[in-house]
C-alpha atoms as a PDB file:
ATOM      1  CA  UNK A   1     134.682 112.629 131.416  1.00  0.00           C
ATOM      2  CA  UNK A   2     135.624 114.029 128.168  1.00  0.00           C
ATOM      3  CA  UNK A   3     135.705 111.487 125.120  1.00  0.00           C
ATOM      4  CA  UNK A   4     139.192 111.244 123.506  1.00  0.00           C
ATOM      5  CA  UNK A   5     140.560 109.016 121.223  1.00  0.00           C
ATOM      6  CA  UNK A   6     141.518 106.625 124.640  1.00  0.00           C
ATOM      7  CA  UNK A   7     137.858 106.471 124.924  1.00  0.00           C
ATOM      8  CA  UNK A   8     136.408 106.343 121.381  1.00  0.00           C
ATOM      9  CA  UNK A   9     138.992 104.160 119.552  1.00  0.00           C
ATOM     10  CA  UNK A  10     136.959 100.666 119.988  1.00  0.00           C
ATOM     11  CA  UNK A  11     133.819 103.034 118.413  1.00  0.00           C
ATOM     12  CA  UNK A  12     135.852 104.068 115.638  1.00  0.00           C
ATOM     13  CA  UNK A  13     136.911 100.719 114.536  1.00  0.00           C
ATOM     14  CA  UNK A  14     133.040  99.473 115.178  1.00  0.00           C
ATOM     15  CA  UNK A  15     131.826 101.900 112.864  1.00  0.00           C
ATOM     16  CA  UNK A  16     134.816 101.647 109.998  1.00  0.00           C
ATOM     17  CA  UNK A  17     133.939  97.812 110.186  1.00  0.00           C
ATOM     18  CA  UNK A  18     130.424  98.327 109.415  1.00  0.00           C
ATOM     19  CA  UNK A  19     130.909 100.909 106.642  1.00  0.00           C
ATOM     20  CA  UNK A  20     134.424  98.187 104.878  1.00  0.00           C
ATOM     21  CA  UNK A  21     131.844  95.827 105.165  1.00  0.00           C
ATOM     22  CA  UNK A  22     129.288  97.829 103.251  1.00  0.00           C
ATOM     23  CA  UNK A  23     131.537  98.475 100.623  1.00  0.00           C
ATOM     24  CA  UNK A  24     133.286  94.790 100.042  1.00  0.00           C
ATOM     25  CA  UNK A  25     129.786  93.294 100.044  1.00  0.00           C
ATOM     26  CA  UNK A  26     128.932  96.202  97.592  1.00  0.00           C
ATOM     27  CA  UNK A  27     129.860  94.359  94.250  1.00  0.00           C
ATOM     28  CA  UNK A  28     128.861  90.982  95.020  1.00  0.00           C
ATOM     29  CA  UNK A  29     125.640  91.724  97.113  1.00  0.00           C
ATOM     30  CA  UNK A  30     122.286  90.572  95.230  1.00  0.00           C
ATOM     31  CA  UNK A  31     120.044  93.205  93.858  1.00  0.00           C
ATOM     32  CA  UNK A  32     117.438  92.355  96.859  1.00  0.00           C
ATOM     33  CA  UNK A  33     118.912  92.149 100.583  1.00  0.00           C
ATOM     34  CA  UNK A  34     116.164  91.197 103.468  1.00  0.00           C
ATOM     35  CA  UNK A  35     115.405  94.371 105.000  1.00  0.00           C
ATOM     36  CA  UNK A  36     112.662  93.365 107.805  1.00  0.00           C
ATOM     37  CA  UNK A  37     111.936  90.037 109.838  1.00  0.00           C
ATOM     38  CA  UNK A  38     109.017  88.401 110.806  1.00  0.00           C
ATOM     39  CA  UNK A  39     108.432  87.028 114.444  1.00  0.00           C
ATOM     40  CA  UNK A  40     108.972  83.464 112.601  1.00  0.00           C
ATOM     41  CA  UNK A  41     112.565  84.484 111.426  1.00  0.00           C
ATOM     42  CA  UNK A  42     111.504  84.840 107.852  1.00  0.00           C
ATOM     43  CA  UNK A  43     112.029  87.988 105.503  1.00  0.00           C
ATOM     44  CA  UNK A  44     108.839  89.664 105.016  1.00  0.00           C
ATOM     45  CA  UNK A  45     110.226  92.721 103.063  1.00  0.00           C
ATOM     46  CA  UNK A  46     113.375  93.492 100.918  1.00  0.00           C
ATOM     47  CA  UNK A  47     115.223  96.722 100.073  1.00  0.00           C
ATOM     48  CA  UNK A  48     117.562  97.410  97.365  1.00  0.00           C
ATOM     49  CA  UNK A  49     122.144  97.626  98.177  1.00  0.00           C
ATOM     50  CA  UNK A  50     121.568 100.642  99.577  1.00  0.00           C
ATOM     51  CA  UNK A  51     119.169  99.814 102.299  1.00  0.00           C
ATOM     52  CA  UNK A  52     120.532  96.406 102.942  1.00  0.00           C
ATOM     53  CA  UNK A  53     124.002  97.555 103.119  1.00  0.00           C
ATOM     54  CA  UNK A  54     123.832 100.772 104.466  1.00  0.00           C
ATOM     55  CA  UNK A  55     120.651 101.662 106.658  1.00  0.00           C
ATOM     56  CA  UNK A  56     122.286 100.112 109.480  1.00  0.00           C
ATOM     57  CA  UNK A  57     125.961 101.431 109.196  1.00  0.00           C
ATOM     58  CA  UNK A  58     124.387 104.589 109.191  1.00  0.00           C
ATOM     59  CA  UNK A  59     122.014 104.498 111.471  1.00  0.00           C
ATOM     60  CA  UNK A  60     125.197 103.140 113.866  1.00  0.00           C
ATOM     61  CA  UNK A  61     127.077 106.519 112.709  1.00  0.00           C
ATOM     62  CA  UNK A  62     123.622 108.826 113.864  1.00  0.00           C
ATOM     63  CA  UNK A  63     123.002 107.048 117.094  1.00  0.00           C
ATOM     64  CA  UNK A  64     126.586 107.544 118.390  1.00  0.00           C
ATOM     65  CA  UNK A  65     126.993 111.051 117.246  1.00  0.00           C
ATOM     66  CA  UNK A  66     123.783 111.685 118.773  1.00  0.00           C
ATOM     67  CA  UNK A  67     125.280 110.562 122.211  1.00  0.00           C
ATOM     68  CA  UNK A  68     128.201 112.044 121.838  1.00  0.00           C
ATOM     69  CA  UNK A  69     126.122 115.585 121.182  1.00  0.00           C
ATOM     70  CA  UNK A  70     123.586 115.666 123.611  1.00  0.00           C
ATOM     71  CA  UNK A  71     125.357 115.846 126.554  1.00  0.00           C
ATOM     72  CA  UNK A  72     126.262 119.203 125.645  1.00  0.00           C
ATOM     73  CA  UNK A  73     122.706 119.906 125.347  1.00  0.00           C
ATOM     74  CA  UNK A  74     122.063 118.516 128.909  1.00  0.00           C
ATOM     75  CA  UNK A  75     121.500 120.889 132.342  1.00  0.00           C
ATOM     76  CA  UNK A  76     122.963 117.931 134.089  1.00  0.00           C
ATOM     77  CA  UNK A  77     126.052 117.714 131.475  1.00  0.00           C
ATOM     78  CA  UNK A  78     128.235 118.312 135.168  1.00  0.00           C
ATOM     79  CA  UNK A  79     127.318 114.897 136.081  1.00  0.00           C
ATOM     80  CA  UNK A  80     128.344 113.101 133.164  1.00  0.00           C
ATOM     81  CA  UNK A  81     131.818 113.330 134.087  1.00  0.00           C
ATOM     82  CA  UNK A  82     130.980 111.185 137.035  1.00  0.00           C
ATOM     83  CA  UNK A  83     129.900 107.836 134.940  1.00  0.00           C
ATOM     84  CA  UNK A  84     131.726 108.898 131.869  1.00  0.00           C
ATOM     85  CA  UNK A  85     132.807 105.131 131.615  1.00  0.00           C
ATOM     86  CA  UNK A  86     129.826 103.373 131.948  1.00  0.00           C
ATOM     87  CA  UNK A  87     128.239 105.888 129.509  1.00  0.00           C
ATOM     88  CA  UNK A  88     131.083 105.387 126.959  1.00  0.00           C
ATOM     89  CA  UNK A  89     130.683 101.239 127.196  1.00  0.00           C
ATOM     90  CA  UNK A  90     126.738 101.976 127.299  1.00  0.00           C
ATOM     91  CA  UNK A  91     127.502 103.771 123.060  1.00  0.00           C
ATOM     92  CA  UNK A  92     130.085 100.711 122.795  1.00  0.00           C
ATOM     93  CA  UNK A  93     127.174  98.191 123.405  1.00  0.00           C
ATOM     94  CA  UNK A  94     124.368  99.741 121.281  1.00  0.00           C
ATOM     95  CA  UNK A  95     127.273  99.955 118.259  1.00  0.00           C
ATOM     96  CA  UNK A  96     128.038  96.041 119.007  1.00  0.00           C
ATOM     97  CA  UNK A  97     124.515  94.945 119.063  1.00  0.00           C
ATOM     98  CA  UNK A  98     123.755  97.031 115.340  1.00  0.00           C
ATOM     99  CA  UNK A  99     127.461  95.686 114.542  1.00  0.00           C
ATOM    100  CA  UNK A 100     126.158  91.885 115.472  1.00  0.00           C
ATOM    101  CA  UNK A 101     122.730  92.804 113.102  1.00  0.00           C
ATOM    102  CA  UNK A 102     124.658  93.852 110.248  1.00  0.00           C
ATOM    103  CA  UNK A 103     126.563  90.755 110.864  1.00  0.00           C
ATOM    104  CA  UNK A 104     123.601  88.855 110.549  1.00  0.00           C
ATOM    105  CA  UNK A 105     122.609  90.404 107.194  1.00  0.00           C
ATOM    106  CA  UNK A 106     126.057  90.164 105.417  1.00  0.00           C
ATOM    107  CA  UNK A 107     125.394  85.977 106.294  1.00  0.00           C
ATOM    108  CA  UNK A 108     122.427  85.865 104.556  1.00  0.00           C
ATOM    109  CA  UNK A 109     124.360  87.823 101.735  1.00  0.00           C
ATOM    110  CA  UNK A 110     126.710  84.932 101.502  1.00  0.00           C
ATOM    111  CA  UNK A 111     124.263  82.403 101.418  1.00  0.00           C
ATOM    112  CA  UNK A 112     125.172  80.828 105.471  1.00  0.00           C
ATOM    113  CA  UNK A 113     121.406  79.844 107.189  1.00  0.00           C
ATOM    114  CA  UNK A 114     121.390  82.348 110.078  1.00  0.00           C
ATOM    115  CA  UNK A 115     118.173  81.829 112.490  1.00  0.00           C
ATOM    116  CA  UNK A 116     117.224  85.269 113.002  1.00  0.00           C
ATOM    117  CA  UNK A 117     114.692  83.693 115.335  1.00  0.00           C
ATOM    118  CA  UNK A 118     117.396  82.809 117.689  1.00  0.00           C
ATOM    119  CA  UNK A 119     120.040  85.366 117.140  1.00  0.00           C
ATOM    120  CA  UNK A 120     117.991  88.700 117.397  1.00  0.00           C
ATOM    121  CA  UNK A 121     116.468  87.401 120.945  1.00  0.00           C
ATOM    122  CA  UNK A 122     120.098  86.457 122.102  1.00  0.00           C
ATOM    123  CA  UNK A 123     121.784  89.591 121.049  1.00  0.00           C
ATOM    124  CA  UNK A 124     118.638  91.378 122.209  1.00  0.00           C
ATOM    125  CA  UNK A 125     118.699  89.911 125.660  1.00  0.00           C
ATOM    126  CA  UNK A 126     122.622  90.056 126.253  1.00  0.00           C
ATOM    127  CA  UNK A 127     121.804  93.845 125.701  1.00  0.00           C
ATOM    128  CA  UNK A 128     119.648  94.119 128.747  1.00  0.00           C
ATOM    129  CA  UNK A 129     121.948  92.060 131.023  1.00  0.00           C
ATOM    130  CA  UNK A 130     125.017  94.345 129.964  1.00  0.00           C
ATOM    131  CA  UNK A 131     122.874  97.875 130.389  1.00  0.00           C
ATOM    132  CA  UNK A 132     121.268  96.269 133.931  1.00  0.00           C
ATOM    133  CA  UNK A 133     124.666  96.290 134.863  1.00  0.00           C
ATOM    134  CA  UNK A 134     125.781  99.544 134.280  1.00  0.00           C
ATOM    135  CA  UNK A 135     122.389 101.827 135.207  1.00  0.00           C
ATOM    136  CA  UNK A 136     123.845 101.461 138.815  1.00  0.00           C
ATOM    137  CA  UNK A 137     126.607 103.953 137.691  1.00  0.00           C
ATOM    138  CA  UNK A 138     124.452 106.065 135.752  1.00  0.00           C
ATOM    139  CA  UNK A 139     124.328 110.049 137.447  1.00  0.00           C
ATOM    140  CA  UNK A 140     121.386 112.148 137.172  1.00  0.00           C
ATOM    141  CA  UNK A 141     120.728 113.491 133.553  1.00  0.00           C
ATOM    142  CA  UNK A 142     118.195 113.773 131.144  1.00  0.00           C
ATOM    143  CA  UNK A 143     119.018 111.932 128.572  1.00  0.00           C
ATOM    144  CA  UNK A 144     120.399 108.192 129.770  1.00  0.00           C
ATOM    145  CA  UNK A 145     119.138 106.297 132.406  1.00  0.00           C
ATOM    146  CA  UNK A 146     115.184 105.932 134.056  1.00  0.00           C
ATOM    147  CA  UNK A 147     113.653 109.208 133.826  1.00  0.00           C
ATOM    148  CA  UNK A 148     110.392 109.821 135.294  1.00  0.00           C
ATOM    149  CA  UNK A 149     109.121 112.885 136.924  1.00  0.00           C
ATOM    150  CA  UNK A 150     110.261 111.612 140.119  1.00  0.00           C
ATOM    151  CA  UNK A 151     113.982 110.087 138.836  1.00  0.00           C
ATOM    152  CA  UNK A 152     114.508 113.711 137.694  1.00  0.00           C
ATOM    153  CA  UNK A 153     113.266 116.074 140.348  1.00  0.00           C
ATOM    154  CA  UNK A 154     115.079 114.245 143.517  1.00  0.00           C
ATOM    155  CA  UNK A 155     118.107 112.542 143.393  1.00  0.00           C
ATOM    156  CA  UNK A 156     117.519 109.797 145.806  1.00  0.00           C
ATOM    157  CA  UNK A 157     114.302 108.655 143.735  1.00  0.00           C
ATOM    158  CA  UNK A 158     117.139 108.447 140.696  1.00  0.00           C
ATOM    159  CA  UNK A 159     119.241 106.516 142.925  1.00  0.00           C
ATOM    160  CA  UNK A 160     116.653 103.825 144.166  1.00  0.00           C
ATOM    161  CA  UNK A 161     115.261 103.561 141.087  1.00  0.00           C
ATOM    162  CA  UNK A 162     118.418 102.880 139.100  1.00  0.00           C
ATOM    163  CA  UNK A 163     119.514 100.593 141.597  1.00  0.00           C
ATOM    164  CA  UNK A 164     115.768  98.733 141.262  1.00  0.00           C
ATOM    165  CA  UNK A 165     116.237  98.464 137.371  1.00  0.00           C
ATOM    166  CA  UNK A 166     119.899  96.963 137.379  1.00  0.00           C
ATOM    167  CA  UNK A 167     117.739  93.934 138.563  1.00  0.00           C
ATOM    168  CA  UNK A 168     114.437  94.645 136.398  1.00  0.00           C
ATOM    169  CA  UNK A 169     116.784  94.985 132.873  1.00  0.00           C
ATOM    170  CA  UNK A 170     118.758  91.564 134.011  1.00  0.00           C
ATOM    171  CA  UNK A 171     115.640  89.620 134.370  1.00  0.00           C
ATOM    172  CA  UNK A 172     114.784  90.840 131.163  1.00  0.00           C
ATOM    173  CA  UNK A 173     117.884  90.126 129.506  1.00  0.00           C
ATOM    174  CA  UNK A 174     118.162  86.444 131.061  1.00  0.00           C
ATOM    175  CA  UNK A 175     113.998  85.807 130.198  1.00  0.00           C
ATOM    176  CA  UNK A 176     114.724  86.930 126.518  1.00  0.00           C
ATOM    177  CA  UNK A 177     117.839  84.815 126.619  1.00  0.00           C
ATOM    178  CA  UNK A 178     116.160  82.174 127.592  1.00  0.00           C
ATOM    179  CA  UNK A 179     113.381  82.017 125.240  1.00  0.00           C
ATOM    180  CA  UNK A 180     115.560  82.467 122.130  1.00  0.00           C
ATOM    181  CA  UNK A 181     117.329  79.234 123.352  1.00  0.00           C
ATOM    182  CA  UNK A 182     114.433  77.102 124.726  1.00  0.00           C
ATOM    183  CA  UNK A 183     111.018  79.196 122.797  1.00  0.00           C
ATOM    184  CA  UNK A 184     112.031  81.563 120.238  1.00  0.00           C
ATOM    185  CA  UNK A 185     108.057  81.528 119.383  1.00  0.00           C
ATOM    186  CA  UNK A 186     107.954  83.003 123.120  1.00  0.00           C
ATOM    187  CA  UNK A 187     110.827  85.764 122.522  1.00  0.00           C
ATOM    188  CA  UNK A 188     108.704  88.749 121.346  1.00  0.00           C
ATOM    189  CA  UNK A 189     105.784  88.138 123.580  1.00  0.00           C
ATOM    190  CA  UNK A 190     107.709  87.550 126.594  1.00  0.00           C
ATOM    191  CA  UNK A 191     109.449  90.688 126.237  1.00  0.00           C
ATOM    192  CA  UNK A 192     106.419  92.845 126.029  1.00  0.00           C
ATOM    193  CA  UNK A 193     104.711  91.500 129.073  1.00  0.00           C
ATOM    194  CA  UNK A 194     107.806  91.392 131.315  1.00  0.00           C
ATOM    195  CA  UNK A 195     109.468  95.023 129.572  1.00  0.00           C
ATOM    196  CA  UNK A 196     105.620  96.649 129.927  1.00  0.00           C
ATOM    197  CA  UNK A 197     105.060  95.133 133.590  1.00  0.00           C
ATOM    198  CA  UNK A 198     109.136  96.485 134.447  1.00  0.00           C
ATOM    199  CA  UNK A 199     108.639  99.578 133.167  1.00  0.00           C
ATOM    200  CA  UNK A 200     105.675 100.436 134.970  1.00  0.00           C
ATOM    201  CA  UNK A 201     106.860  98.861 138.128  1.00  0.00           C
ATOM    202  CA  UNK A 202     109.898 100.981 137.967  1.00  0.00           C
ATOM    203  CA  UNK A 203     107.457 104.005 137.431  1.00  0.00           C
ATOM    204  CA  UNK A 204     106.000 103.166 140.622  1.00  0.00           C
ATOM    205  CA  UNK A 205     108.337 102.440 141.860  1.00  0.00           C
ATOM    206  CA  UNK A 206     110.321 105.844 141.592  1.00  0.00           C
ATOM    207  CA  UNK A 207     106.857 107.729 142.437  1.00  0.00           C
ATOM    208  CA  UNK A 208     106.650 106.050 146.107  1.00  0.00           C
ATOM    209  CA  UNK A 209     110.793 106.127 146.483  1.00  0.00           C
ATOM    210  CA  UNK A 210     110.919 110.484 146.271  1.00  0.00           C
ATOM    211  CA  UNK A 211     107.793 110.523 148.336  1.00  0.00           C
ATOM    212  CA  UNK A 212     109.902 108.942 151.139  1.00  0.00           C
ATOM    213  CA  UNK A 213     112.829 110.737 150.244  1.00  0.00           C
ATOM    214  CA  UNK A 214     111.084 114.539 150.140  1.00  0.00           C
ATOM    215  CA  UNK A 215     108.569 113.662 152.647  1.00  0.00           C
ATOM    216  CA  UNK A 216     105.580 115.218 151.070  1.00  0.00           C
ATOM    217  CA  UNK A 217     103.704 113.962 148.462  1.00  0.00           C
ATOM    218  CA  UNK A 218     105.517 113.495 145.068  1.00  0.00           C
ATOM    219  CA  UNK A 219     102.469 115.880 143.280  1.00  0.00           C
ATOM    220  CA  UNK A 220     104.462 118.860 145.734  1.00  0.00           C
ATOM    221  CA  UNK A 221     107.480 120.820 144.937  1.00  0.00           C
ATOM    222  CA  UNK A 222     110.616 119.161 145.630  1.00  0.00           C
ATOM    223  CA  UNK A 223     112.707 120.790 148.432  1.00  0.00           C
END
């Protein structure tokens, strides 16, 4: 699937948002904008207009470009055409969630309490939910998606794996939900035992699904 302006237009108007905000905060914004969190919410290091204003415009601007680039790079790049959709909402979500952290900044700018505690978690963990969602669609490549050894070599180890993680991301997403509403303390921690123990499972996972598929040992060349 080829991006066009059909495609790309809510991207666009992401990433102009981002930058108009940048530049009608420019003026008004105070010399030092918070530039880091702590786990506690509170600003443990500053940066000058710049920083504060721009890092994360542009680092919006490099991720998308990226993704729109690589594919071209990709051996697979034929199969990108098959979840072109889901991979065009999958750059629509990343932009939203920097969008929603920018949004979070120019707050603070303006004085408005924001619990960045609460919010980061939330945002953090309707991420997940949203990208469980759509690895179902996601075709063999290497660049997006689960990609292991296995995932890569045989395409029905992609395909159970992929299907596994839909469910591994959502728990993720609804745990990390859940503690920025109920724990926030719990957010970070959470994440890194259930993301570590996911991503390993899925590892697994993916190892003993193309050893059924290929019927030899995954350590063998792949038919």
């Amino acid at each position: 699937m080829r991006s066009t302006w059909r495609t790309e237009w809510p991207h666009g108007m992401l990433l102009a948002a981002m930058f108009a905000l940048a530049a009608s905060a420019w003026s008004t914004a105070p010399d030092r904008i918070p530039a880091h969190w702590n786990l506690a919410g509170q600003v443990d290091r500053y940066g000058g207009r710049f920083e504060g204003l721009l890092a994360i415009p542009l680092l919006a601007l490099a991720i998308y470009l990226m993704m729109i680039f690589l594919p071209r790079l990709d051996p697979h790049r034929a199969n990108y055409a098959a979840f072109g959709r889901a991979y065009a909402t999958l750059r629509l979500l990343i932009l939203v969630v920097l969008a929603g952290i920018c949004a979070l900044t120019h707050l603070w700018i303006r004085g408005v309490h924001v619990r960045i505690e609460l919010w980061v978690p939330l945002i953090g963990g309707a991420l997940f939910v949203a990208v469980g969602n759509l690895l179902g669609r996601v075709r063999p490549n290497w660049f997006v998606g689960i990609r292991t050894p296995w995932t890569l070599s045989s395409e029905a180890a992609w395909t159970g794996t992929h299907r596994a993680g839909r469910w591994v991301f959502i728990l993720m997403g609804a745990l990390l939900t859940a503690c920025a509403v109920l724990r926030p303390d719990w957010a970070v921690w959470t994440m890194a035992v259930v993301g570590v123990t996911g991503m390993l499972g899925l590892v697994v996972y993916s190892y003993v699904t193309m050893a059924k598929g290929s019927g030899e040992d995954p350590g063998g060349r792949y038919p």
